[in-house]
N, C-alpha and C. Protein backbone atom coordinates (compact mmCIF):
# COMPACT_ATOMS: atom_id res chain seq x y z
N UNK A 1 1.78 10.85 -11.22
CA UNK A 1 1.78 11.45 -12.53
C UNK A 1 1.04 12.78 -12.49
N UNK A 2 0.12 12.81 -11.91
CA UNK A 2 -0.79 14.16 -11.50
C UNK A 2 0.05 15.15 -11.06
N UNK A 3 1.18 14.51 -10.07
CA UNK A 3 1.24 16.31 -9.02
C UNK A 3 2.91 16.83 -10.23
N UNK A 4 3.17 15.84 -10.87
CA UNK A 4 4.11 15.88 -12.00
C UNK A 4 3.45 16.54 -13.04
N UNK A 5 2.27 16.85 -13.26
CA UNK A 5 1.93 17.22 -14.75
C UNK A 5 1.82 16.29 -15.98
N UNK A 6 2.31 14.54 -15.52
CA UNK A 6 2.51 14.26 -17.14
C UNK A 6 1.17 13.33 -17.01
N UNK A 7 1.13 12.76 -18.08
CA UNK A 7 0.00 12.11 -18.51
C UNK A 7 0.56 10.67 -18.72
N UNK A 8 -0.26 9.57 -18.58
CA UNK A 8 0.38 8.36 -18.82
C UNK A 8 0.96 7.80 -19.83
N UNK A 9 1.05 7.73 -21.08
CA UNK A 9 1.53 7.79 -22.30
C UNK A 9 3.09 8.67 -22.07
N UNK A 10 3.26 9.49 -21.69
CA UNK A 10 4.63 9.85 -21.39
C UNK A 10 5.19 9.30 -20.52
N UNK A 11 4.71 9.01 -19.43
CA UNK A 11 5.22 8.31 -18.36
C UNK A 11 6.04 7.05 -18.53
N UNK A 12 4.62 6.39 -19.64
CA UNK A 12 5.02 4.69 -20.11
C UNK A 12 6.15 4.90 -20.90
N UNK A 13 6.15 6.04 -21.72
CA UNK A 13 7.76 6.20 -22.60
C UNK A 13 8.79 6.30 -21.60
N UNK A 14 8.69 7.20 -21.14
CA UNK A 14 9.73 7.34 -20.33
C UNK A 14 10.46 6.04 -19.54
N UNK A 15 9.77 5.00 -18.72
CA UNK A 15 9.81 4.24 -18.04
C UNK A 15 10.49 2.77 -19.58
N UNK A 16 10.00 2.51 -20.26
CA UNK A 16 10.60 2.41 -21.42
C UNK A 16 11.71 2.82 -22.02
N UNK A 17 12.04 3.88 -22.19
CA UNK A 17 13.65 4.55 -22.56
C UNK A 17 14.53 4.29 -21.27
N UNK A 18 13.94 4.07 -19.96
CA UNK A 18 14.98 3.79 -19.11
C UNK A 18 15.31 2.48 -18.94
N UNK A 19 14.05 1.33 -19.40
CA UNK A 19 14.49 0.06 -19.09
C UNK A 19 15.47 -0.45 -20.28
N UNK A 20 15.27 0.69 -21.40
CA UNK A 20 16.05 0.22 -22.76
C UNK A 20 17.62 0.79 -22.44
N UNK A 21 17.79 1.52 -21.54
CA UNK A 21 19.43 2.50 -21.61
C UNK A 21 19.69 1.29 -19.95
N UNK A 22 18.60 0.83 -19.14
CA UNK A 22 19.44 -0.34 -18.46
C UNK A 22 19.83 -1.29 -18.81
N UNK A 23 19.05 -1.69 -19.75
CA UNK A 23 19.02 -3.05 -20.29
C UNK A 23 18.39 -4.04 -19.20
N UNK A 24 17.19 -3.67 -18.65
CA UNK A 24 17.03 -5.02 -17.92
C UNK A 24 15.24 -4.00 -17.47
N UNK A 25 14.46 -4.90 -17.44
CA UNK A 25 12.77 -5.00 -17.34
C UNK A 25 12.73 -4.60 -15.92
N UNK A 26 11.67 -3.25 -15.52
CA UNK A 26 11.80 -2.94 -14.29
C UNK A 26 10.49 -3.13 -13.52
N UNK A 27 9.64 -3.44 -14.77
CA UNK A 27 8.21 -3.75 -14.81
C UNK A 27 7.43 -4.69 -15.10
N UNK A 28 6.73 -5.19 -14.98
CA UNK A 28 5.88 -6.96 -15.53
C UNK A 28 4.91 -5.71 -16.09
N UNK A 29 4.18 -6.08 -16.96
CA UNK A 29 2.93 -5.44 -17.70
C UNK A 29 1.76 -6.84 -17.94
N UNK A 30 0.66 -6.41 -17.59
CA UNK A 30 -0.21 -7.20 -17.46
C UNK A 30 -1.76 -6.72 -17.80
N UNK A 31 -2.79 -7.56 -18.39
CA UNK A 31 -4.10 -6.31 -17.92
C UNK A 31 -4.60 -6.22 -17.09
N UNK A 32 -4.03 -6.39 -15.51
CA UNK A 32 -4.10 -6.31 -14.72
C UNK A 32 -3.29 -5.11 -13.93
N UNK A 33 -2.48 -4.61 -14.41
CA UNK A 33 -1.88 -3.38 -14.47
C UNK A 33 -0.07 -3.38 -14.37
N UNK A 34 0.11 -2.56 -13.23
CA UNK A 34 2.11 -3.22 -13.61
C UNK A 34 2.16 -3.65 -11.81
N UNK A 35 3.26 -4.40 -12.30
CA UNK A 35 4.11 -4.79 -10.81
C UNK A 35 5.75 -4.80 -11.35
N UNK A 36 6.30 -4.50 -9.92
CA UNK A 36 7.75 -4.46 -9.80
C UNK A 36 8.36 -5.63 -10.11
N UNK A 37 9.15 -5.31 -10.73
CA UNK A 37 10.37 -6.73 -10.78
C UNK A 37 11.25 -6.89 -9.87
N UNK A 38 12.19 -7.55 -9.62
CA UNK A 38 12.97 -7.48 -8.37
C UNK A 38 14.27 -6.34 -8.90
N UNK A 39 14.33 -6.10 -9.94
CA UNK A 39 15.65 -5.10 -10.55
C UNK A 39 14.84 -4.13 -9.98
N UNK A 40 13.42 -4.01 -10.68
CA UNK A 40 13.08 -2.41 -10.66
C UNK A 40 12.66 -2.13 -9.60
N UNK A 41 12.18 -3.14 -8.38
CA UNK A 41 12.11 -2.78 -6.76
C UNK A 41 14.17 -2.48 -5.98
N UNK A 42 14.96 -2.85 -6.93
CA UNK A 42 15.82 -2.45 -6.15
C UNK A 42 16.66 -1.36 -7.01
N UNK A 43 16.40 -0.80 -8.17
CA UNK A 43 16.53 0.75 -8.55
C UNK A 43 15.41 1.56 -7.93
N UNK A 44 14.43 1.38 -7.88
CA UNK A 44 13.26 2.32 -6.77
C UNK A 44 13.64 2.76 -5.65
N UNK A 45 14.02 1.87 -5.02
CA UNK A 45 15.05 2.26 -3.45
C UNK A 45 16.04 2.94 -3.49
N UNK A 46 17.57 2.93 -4.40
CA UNK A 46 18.24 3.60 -4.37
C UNK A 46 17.71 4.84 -5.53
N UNK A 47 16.75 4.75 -6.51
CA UNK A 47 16.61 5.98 -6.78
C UNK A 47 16.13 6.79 -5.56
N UNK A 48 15.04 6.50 -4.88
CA UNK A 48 14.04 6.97 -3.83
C UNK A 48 15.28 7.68 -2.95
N UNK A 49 16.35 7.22 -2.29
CA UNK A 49 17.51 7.26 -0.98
C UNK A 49 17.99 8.65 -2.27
N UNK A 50 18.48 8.58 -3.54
CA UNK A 50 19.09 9.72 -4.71
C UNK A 50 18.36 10.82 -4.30
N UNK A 51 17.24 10.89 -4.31
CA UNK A 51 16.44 11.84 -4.42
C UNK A 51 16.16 12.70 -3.11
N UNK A 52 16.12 12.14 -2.12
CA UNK A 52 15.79 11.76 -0.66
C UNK A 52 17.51 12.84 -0.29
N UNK A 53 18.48 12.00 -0.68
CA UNK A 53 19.75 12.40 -0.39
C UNK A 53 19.86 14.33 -0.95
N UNK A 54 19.65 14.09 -2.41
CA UNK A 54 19.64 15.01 -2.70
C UNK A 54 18.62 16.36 -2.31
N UNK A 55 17.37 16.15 -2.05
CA UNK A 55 16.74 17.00 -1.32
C UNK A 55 16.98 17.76 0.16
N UNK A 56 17.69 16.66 0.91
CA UNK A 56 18.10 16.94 1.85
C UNK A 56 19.91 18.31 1.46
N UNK A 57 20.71 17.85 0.59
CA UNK A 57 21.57 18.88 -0.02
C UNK A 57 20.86 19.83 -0.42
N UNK A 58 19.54 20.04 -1.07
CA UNK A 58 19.06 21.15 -0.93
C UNK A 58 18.58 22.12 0.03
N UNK A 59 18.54 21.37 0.96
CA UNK A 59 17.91 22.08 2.22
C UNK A 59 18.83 22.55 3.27
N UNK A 60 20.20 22.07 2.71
CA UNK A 60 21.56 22.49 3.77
C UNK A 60 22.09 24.01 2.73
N UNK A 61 22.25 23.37 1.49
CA UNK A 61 22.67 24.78 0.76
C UNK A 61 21.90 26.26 1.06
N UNK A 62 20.71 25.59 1.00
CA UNK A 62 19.61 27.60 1.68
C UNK A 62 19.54 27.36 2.90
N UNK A 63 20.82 26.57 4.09
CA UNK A 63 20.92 27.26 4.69
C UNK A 63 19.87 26.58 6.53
N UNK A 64 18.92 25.48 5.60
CA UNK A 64 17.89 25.10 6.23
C UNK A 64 18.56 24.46 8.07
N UNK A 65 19.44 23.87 7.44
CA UNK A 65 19.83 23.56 9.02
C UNK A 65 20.32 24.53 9.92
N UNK A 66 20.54 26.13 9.28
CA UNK A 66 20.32 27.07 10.53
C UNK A 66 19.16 27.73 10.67
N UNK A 67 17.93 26.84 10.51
CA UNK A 67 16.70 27.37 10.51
C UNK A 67 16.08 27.22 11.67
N UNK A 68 14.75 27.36 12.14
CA UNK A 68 13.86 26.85 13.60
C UNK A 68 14.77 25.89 13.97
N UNK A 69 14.53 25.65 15.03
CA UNK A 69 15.01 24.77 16.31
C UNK A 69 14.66 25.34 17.63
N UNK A 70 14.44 23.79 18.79
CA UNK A 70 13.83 24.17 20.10
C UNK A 70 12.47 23.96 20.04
N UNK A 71 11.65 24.48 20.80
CA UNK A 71 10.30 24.14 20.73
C UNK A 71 9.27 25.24 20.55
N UNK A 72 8.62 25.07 19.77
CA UNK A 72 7.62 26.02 19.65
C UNK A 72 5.87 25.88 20.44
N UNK A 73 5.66 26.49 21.00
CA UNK A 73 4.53 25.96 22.01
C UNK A 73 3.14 27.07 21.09
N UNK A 74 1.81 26.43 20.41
CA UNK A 74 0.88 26.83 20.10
C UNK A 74 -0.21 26.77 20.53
N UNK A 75 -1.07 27.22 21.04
CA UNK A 75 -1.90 27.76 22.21
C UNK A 75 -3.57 27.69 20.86
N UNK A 76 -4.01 27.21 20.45
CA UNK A 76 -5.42 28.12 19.96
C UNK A 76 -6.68 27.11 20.28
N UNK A 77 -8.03 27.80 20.12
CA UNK A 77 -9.37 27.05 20.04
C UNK A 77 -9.63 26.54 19.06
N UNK A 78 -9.90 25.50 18.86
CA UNK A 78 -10.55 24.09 18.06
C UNK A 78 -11.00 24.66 16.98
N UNK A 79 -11.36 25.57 16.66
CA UNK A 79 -11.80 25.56 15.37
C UNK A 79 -10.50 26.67 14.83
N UNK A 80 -10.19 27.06 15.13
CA UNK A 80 -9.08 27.96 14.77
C UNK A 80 -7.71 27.40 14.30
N UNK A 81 -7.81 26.49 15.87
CA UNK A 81 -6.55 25.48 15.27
C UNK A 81 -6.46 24.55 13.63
N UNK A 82 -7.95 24.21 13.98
CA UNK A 82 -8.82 23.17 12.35
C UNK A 82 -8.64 24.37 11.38
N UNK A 83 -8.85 25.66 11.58
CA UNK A 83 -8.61 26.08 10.56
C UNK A 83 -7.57 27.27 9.97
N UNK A 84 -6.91 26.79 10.38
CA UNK A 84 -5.60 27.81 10.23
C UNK A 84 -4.25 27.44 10.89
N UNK A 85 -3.70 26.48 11.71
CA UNK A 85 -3.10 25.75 12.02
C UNK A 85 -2.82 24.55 11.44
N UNK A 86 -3.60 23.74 11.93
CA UNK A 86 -3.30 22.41 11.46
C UNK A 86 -3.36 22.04 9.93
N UNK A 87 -4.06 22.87 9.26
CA UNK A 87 -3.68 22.85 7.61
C UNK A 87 -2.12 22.42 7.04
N UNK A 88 -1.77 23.57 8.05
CA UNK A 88 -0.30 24.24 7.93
C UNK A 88 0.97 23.25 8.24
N UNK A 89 0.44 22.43 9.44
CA UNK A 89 1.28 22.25 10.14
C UNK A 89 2.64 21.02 9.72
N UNK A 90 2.21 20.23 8.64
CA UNK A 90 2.68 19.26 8.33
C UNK A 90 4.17 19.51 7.15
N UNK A 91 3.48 20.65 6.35
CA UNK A 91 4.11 21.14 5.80
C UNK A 91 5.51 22.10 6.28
N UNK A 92 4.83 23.13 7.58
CA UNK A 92 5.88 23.99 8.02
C UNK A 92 6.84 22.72 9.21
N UNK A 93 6.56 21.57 9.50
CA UNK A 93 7.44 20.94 10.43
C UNK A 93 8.22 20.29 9.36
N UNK A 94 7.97 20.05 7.82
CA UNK A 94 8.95 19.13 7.20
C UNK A 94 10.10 20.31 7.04
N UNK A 95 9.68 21.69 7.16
CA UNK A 95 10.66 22.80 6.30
C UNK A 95 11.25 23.16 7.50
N UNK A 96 11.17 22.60 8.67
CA UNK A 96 11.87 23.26 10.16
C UNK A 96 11.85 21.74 10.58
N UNK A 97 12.85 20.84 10.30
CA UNK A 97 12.87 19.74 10.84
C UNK A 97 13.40 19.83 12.50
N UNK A 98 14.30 20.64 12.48
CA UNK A 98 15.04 20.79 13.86
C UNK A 98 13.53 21.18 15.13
N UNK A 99 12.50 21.55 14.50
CA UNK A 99 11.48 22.69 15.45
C UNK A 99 10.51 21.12 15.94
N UNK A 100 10.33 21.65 17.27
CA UNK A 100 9.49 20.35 17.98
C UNK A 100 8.50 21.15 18.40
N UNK A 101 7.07 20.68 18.26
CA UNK A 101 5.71 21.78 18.49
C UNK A 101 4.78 20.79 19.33
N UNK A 102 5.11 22.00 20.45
CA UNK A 102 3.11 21.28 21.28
C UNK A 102 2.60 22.07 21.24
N UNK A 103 1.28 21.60 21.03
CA UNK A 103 -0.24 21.84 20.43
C UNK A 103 -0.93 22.06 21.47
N UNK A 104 -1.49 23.10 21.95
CA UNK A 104 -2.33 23.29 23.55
C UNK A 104 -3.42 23.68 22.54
N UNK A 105 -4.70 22.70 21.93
CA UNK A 105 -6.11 23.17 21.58
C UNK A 105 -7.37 22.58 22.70
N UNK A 106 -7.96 23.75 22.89
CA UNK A 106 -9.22 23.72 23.46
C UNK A 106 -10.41 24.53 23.16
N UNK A 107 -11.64 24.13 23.84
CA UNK A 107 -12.46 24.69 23.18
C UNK A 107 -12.71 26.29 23.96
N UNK A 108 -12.01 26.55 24.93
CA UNK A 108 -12.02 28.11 25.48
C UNK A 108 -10.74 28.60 24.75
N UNK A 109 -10.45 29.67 24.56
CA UNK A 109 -9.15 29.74 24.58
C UNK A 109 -7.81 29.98 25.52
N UNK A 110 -8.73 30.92 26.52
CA UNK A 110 -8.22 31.52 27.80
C UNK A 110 -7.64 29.96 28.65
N UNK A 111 -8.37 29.46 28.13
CA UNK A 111 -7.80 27.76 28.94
C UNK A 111 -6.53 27.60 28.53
N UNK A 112 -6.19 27.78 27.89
CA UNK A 112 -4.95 27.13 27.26
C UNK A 112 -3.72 27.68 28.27
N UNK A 113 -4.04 29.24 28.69
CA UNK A 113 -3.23 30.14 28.96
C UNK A 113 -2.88 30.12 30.49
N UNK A 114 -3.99 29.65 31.48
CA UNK A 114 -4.30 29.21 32.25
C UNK A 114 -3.35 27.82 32.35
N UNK A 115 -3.50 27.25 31.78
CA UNK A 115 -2.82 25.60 32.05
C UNK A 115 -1.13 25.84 31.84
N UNK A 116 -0.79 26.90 31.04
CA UNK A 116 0.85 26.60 30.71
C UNK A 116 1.08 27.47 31.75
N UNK A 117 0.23 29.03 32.30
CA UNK A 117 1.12 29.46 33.37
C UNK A 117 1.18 28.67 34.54
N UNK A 118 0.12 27.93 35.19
CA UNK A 118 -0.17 27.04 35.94
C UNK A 118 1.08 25.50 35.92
N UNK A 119 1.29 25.19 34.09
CA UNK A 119 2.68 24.14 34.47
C UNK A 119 3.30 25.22 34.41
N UNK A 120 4.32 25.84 33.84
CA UNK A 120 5.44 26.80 34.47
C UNK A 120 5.49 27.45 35.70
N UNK A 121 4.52 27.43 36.59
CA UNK A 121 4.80 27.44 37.89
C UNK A 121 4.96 26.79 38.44
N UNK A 122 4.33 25.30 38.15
CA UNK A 122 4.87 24.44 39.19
C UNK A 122 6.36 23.85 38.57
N UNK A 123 6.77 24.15 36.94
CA UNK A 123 8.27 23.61 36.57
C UNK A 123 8.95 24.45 37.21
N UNK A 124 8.78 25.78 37.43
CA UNK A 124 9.60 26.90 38.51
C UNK A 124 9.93 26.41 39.65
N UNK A 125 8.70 25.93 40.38
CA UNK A 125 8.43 25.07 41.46
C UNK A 125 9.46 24.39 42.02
N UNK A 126 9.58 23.12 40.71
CA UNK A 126 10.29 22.19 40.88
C UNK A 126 11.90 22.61 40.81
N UNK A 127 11.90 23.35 40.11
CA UNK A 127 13.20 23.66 39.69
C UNK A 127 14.46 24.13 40.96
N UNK A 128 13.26 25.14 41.42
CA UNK A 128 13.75 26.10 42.94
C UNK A 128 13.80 24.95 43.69
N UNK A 129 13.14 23.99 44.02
CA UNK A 129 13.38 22.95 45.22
C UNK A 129 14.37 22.36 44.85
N UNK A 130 14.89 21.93 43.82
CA UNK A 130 15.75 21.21 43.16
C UNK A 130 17.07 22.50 43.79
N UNK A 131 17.23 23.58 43.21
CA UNK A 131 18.44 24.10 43.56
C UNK A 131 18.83 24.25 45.01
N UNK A 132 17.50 24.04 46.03
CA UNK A 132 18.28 23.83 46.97
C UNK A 132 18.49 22.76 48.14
N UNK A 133 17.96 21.70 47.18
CA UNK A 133 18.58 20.55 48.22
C UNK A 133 20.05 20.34 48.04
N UNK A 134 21.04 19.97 49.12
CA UNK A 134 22.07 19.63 48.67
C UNK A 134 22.72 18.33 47.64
């Protein structure tokens, strides 16, 4: 109700005008607070999949599935990452679903840089031995 703006008194109407246009109780009310009914646990689901469905049509119309993809490799020091990265990160991977990210944090930074040229030489490595065995 919070990240919605409404207040509970609207909510309870609302939830009310819908069980009255179903015709059928989606809620037990108690002073103990509410629980699901078995109707209104199985409109929750297919509303939830409506919404779910439809968000996802939003994210094809702008286009989103020709967005990031492949891997993105991020390199920073521990507090940098804590603060300016990882804030971020949960949010920018739901909006680039296709994008797969490894995280190289340490507490030098120069380390980081060190370790990926160090694996890409030896994936070079491997690679070149690979092309020439028969």
């Amino acid at each position: 109700m919070r990240r919605l703006n409404l207040g509970q008194p609207a909510v309870s109407k609302t939830i009310a005008q819908l069980e009255e246009r179903l015709g059928v109780r989606l809620l037990l009310r108690s002073t103990r607070g509410l629980t699901p009914t078995e109707a209104g646990m199985a409109y929750y689901e297919r509303a939830k999949r409506a919404i779910e469905e439809a968000h996802e049509a939003d994210l094809a119309a702008r286009g989103a599935g020709s967005g990031l993809h492949g891997t993105l490799r991020i390199c920073a020091a521990v507090t940098f990452a804590r603060l300016h990265v990882l804030p971020f990160l949960e949010l920018f991977l739901e909006a680039n679903p296709e994008l797969d990210v490894d995280i190289y944090i340490d507490v030098q930074f120069g380390v980081c840089f060190e370790e990926q040229s160090q694996e890409r030489q030896h994936m070079q490595a491997r690679e070149g031995h690979r092309r020439t065995d028969p």
